[in-house]
N, C-alpha and C. Protein backbone atom coordinates (compact mmCIF):
# COMPACT_ATOMS: atom_id res chain seq x y z
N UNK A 1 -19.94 -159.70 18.64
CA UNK A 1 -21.19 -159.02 18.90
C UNK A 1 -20.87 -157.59 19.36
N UNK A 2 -21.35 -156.54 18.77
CA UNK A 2 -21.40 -155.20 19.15
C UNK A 2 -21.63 -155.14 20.58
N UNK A 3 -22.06 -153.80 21.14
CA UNK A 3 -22.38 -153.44 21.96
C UNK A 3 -24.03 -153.25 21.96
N UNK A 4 -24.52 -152.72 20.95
CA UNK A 4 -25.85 -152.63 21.36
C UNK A 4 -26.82 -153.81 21.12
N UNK A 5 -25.80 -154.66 20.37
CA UNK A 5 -26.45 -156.52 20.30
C UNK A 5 -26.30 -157.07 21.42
N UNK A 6 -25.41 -156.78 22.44
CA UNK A 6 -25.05 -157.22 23.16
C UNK A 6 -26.34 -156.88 24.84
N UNK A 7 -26.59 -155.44 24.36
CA UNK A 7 -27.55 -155.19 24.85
C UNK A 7 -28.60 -155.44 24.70
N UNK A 8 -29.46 -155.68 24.11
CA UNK A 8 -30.40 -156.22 24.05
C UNK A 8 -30.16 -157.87 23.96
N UNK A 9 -29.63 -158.51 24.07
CA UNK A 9 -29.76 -160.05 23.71
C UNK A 9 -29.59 -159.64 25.35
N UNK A 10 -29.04 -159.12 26.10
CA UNK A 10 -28.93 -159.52 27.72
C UNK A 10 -30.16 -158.77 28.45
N UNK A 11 -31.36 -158.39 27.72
CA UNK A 11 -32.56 -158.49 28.35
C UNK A 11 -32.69 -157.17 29.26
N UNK A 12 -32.13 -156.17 28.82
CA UNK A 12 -32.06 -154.95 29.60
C UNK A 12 -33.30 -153.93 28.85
N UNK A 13 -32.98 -152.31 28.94
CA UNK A 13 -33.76 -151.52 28.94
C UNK A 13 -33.74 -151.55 26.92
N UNK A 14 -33.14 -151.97 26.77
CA UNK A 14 -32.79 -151.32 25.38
C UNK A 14 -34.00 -153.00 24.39
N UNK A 15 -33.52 -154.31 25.43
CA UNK A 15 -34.45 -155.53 24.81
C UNK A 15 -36.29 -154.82 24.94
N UNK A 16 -36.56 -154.27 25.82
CA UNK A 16 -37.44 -153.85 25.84
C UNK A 16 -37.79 -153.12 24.50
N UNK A 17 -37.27 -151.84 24.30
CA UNK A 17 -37.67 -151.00 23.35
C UNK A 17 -37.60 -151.37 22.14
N UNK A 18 -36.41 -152.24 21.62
CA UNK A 18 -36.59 -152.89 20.88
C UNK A 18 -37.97 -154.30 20.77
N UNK A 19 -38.45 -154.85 21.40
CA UNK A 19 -39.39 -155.49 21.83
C UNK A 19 -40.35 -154.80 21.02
N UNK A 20 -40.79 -153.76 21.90
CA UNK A 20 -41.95 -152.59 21.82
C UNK A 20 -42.07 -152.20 20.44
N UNK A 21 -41.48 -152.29 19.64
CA UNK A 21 -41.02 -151.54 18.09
C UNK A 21 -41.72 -152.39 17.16
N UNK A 22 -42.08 -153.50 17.29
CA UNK A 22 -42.26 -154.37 16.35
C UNK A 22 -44.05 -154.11 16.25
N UNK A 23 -44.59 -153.94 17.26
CA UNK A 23 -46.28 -153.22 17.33
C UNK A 23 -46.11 -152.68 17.10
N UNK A 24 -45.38 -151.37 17.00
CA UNK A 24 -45.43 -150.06 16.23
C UNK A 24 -45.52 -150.58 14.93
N UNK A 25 -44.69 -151.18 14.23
CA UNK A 25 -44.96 -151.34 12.73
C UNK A 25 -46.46 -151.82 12.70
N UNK A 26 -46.40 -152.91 13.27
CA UNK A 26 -48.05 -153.19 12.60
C UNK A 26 -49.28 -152.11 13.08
N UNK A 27 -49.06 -151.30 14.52
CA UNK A 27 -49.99 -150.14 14.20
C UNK A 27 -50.10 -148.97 13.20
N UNK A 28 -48.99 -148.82 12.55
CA UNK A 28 -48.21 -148.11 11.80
C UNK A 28 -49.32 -148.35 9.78
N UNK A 29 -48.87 -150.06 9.48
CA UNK A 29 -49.62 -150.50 8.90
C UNK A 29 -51.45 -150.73 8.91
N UNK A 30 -51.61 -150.75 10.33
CA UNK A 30 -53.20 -150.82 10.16
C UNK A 30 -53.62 -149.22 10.03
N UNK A 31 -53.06 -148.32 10.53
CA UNK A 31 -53.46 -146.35 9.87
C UNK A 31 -53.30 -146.47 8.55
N UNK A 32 -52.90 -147.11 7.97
CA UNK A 32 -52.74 -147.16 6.67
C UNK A 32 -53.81 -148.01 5.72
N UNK A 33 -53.79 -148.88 6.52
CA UNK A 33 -55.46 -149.91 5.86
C UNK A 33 -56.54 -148.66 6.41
N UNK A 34 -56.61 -147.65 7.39
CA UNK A 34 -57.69 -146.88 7.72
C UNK A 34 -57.67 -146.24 7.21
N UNK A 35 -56.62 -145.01 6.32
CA UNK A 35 -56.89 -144.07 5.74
C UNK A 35 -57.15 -144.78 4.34
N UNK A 36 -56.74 -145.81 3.50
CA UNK A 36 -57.67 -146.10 2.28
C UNK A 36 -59.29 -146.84 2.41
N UNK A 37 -59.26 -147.66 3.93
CA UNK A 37 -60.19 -147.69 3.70
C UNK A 37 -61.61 -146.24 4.31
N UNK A 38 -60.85 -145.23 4.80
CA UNK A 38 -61.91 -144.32 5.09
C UNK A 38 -61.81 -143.59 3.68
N UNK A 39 -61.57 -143.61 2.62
CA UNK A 39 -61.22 -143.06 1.33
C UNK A 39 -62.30 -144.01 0.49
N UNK A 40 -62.52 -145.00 1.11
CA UNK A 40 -63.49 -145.86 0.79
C UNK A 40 -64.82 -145.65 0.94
N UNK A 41 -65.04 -145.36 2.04
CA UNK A 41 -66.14 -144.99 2.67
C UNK A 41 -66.81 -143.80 2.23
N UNK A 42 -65.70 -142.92 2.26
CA UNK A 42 -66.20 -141.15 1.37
C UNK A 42 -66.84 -141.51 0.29
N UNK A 43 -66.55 -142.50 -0.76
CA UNK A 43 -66.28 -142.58 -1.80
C UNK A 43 -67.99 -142.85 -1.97
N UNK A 44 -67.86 -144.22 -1.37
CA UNK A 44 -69.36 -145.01 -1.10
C UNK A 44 -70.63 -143.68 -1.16
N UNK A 45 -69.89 -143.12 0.26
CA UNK A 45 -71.22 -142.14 0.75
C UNK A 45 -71.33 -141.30 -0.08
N UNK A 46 -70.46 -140.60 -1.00
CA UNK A 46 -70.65 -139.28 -1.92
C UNK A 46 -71.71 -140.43 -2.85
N UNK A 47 -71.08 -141.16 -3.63
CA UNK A 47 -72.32 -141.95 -4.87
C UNK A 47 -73.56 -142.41 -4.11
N UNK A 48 -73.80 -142.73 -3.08
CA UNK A 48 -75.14 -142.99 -1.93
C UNK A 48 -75.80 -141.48 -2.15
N UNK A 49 -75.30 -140.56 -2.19
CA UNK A 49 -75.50 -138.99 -1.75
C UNK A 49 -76.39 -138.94 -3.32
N UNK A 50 -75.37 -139.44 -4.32
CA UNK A 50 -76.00 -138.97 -6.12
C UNK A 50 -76.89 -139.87 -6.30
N UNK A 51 -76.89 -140.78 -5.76
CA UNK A 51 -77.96 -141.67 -6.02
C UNK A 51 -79.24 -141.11 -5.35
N UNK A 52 -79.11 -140.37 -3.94
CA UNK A 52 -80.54 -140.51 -3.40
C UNK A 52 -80.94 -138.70 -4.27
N UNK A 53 -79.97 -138.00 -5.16
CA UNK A 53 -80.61 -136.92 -5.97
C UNK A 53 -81.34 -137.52 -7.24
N UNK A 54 -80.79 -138.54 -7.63
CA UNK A 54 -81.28 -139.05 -8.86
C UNK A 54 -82.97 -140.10 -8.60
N UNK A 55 -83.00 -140.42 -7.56
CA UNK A 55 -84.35 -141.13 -6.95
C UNK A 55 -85.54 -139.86 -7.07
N UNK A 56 -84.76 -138.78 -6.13
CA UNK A 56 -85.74 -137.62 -6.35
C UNK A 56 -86.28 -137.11 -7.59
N UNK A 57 -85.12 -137.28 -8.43
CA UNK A 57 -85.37 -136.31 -10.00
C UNK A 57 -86.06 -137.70 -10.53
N UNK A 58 -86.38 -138.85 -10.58
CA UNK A 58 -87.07 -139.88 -11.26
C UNK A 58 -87.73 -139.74 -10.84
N UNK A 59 -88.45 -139.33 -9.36
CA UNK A 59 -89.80 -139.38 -8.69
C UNK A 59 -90.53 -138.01 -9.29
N UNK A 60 -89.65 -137.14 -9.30
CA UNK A 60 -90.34 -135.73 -9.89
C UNK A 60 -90.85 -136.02 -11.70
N UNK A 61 -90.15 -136.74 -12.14
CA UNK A 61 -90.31 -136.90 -13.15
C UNK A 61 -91.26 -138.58 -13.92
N UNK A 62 -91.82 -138.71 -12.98
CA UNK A 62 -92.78 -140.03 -12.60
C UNK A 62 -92.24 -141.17 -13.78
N UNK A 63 -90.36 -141.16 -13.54
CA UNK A 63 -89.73 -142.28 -14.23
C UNK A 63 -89.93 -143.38 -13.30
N UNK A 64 -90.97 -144.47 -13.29
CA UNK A 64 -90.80 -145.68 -11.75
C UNK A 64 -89.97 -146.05 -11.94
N UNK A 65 -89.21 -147.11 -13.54
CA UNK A 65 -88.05 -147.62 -13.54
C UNK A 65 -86.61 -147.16 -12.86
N UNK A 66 -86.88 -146.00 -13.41
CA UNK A 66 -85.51 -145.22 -12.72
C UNK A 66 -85.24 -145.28 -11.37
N UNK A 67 -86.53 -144.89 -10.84
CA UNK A 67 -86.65 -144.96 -9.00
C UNK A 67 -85.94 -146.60 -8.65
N UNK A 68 -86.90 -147.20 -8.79
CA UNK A 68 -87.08 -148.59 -8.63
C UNK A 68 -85.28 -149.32 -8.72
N UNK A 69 -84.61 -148.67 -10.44
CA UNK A 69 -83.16 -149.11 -10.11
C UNK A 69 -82.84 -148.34 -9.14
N UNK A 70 -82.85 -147.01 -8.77
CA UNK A 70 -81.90 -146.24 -8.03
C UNK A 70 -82.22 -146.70 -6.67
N UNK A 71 -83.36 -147.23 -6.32
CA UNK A 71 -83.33 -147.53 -5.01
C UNK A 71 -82.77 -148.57 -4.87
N UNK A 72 -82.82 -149.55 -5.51
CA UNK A 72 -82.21 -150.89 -5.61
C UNK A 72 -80.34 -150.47 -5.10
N UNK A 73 -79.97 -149.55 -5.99
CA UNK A 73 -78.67 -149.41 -6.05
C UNK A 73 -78.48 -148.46 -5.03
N UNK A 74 -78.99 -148.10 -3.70
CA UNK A 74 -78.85 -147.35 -3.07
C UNK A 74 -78.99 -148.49 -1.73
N UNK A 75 -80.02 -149.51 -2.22
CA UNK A 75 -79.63 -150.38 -1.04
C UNK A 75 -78.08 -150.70 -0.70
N UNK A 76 -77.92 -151.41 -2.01
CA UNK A 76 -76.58 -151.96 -2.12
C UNK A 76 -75.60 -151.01 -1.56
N UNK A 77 -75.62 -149.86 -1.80
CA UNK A 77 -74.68 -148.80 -1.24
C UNK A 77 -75.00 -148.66 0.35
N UNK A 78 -75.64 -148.87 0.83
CA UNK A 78 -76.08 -148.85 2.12
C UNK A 78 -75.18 -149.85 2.83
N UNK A 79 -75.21 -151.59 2.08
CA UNK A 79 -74.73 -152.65 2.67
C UNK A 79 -73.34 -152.83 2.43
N UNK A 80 -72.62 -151.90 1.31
CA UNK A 80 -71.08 -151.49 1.14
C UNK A 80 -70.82 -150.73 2.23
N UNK A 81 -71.72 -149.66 2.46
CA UNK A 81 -71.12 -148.50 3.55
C UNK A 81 -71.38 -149.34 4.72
N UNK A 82 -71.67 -150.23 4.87
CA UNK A 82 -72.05 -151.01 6.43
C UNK A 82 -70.72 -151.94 6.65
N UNK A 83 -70.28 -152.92 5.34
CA UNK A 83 -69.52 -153.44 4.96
C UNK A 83 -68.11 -152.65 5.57
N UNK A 84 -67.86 -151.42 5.20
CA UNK A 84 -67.03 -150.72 5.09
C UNK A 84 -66.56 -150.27 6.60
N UNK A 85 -67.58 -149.34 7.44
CA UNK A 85 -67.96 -149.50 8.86
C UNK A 85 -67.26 -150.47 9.52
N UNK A 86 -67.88 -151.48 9.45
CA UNK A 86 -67.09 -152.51 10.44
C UNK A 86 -65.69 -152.86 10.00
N UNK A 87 -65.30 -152.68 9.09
CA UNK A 87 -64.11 -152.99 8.54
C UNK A 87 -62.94 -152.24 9.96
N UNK A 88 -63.87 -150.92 9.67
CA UNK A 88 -62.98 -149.80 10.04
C UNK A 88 -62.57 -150.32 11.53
N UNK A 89 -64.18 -150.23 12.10
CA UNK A 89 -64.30 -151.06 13.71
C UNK A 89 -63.27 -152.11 14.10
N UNK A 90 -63.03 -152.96 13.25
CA UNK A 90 -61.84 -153.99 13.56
C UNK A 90 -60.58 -153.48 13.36
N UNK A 91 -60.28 -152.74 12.66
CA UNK A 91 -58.60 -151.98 12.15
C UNK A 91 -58.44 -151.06 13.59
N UNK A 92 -59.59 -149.93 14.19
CA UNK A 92 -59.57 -149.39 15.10
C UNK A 92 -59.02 -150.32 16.75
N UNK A 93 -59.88 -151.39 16.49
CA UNK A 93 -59.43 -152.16 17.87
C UNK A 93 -58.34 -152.84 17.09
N UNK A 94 -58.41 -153.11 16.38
CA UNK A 94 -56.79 -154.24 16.07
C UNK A 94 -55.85 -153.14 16.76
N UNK A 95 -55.49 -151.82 16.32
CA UNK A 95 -55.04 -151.14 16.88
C UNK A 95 -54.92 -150.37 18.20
N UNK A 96 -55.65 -150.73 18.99
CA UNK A 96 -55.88 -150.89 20.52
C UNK A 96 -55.15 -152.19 20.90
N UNK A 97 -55.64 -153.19 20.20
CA UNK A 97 -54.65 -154.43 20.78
C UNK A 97 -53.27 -154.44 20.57
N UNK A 98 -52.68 -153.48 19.18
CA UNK A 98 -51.39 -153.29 18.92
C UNK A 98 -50.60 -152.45 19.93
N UNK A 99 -51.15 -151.42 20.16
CA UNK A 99 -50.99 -150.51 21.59
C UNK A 99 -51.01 -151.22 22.87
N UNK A 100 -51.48 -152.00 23.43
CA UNK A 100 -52.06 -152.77 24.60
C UNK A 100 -50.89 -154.04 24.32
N UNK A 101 -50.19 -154.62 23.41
CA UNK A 101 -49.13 -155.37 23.53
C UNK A 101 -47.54 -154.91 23.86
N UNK A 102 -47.63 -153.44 23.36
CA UNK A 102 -46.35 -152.61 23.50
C UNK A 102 -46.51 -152.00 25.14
N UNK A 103 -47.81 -151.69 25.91
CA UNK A 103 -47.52 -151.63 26.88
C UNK A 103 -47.15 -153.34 27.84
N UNK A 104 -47.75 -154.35 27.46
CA UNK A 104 -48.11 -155.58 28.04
C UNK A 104 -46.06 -155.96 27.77
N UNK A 105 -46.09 -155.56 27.13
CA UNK A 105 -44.35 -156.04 26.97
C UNK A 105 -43.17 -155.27 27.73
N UNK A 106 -43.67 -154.01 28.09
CA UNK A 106 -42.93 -153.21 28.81
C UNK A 106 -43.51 -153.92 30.35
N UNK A 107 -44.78 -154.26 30.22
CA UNK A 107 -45.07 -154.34 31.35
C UNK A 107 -44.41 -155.69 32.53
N UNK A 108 -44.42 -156.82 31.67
CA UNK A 108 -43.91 -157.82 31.46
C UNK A 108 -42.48 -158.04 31.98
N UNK A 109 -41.86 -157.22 31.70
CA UNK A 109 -40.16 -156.98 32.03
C UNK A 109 -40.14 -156.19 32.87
N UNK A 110 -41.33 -155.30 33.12
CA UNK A 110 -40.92 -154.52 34.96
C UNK A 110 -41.19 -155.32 35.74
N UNK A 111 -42.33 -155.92 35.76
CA UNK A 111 -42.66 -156.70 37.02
C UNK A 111 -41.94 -157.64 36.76
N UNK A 112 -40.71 -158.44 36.07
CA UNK A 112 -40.18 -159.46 35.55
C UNK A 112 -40.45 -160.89 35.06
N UNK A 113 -41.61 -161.17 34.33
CA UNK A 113 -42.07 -162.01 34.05
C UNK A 113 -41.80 -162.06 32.62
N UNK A 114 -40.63 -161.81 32.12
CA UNK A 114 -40.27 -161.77 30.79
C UNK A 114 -40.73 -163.30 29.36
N UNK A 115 -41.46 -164.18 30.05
CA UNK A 115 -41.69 -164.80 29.39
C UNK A 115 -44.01 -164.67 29.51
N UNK A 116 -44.13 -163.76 29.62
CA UNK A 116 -45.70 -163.79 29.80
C UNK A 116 -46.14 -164.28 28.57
N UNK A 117 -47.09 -164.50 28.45
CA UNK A 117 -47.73 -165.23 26.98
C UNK A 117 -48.46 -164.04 26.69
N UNK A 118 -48.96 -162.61 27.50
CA UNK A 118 -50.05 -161.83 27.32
C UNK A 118 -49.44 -161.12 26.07
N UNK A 119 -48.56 -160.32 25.91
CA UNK A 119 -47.83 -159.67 24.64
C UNK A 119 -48.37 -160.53 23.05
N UNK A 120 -47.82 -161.85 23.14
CA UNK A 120 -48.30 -162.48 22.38
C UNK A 120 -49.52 -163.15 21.84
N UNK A 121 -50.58 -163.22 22.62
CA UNK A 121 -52.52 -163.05 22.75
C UNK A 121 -52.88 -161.76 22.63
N UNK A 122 -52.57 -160.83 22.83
CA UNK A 122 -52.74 -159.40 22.27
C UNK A 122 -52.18 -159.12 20.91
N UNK A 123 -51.16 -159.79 20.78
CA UNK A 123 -50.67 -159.73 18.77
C UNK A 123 -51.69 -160.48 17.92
N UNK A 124 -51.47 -161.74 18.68
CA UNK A 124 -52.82 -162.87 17.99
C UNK A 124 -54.03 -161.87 17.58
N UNK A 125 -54.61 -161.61 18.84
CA UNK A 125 -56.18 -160.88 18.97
C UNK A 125 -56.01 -159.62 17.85
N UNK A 126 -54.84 -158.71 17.66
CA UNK A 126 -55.15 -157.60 16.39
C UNK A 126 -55.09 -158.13 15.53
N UNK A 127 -54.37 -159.08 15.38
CA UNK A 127 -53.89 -159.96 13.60
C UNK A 127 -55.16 -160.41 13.58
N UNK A 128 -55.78 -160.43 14.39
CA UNK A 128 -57.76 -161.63 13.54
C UNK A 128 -58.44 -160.58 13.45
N UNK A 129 -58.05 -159.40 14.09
CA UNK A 129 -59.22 -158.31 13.65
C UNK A 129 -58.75 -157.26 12.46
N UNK A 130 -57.37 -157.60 12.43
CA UNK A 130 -57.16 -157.10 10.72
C UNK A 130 -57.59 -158.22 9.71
N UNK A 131 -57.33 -159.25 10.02
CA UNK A 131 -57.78 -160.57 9.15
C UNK A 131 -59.56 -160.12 8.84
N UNK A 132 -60.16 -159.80 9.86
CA UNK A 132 -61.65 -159.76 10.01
C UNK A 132 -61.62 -158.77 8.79
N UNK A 133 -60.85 -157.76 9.45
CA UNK A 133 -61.51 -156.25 8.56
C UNK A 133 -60.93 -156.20 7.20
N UNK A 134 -60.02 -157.24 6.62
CA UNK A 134 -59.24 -157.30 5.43
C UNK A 134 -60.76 -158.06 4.53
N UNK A 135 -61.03 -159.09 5.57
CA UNK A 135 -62.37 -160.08 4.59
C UNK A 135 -63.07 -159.20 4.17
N UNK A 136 -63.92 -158.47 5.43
CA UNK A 136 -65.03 -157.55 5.61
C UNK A 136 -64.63 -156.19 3.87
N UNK A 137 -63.37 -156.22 3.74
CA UNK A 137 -63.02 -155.33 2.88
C UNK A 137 -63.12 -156.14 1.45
N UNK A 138 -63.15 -157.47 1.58
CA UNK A 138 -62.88 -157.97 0.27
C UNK A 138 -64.36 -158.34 0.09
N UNK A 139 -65.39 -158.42 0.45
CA UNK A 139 -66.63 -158.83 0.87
C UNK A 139 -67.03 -157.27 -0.53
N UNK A 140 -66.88 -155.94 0.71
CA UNK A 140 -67.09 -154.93 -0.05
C UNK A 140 -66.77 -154.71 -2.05
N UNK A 141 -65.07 -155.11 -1.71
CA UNK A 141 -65.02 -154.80 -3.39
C UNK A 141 -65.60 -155.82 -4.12
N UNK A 142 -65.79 -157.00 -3.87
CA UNK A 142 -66.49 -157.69 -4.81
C UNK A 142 -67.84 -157.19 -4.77
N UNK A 143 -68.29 -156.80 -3.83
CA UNK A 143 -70.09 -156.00 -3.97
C UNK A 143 -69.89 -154.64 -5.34
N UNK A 144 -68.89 -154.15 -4.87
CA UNK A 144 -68.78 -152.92 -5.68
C UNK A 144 -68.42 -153.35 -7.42
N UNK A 145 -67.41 -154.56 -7.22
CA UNK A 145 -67.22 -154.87 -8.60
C UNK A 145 -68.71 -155.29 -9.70
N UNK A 146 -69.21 -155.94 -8.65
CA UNK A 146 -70.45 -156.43 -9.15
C UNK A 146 -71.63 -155.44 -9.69
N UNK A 147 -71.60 -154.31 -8.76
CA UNK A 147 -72.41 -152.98 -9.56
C UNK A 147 -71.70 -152.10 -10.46
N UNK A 148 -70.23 -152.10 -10.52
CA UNK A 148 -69.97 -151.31 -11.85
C UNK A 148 -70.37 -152.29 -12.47
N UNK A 149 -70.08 -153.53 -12.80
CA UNK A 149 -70.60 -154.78 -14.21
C UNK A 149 -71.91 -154.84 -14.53
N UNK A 150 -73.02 -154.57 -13.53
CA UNK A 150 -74.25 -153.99 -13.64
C UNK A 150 -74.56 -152.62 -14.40
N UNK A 151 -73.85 -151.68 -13.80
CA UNK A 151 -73.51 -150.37 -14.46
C UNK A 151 -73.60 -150.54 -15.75
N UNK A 152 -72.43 -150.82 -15.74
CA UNK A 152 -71.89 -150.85 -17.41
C UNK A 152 -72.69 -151.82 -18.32
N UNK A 153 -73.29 -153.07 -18.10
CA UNK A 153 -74.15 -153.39 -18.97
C UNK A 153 -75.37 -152.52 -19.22
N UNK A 154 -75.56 -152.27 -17.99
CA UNK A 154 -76.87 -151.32 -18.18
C UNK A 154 -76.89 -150.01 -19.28
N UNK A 155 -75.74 -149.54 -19.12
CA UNK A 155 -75.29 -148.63 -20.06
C UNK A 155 -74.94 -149.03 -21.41
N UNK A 156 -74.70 -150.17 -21.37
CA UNK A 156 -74.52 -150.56 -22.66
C UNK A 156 -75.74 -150.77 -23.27
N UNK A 157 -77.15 -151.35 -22.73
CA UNK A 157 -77.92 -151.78 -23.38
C UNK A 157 -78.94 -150.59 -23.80
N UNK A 158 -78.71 -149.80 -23.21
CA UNK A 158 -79.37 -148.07 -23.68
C UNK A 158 -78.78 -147.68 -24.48
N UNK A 159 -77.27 -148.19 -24.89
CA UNK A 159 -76.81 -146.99 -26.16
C UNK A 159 -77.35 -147.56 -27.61
């Protein structure tokens, strides 16, 4: 055994930091589920944005059908961008709980209670709120898959 295996397997300053490292990755990974899914969200709100110009130009142009789909499809964009929202809400605290285990583990070994269970109920608690916000995300693309297939028939049956 090396020296710095040696150090950390004997529970010193270095078992700690190494400890601490392993929440970093998974906070590391949930900024990463946040920036595609806030790429998500833009995405949502810009077509929410063309949709509520195209409601106007059907209303100016006393198309009801048109209105009538576009509002329809503006709901739906409403309950994606809501979808999307909470997603975020759970990745945000998952990542509070990922933070809050890297201190709970440092914390753990100062006051010397190196076997606390809290480090590990704080890993639990972010892993269900990425679990949450992974569903909450798969919830969304199947909503979204379902209106391009709408889309596109629709478009098909006009040409």
């Amino acid at each position: 055994m090396n020296v710095l295996s040696s150090a950390i397997a004997g529970g010193g300053p270095l078992a700690v930091i190494a400890s601490m490292i392993t929440p970093a990755f998974l906070i590391v990974s949930t900024a990463n589920l946040i920036g595609s899914t806030l790429s998500r969200l833009a995405r949502t709100v810009d077509r929410a944005r063309t949709v509520m110009a195209d409601i106007d130009a059907a209303r100016k142009d006393g198309n009801t059908p048109a209105e009538q789909a576009d509002r329809a499809a503006l709901r739906l964009y409403g309950r994606r961008g809501a979808l999307v929202q909470y997603a975020l809400g759970s990745y945000y605290v998952a990542i509070g709980f990922f933070v809050a285990t890297s201190l709970a583990i440092a914390l753990t070994h100062v006051l010397g209670h190196p076997n606390s269970w809290l480090p590990a109920w704080l890993t639990v608690a972010g892993a269900v709120l990425l679990f949450t916000g992974t569903l909450l995300l798969a919830f969304e693309t199947r909503m979204a898959t379902r209106m391009l297939h709408a889309e596109i028939a629709g478009a098909l049956d006009r040409a």
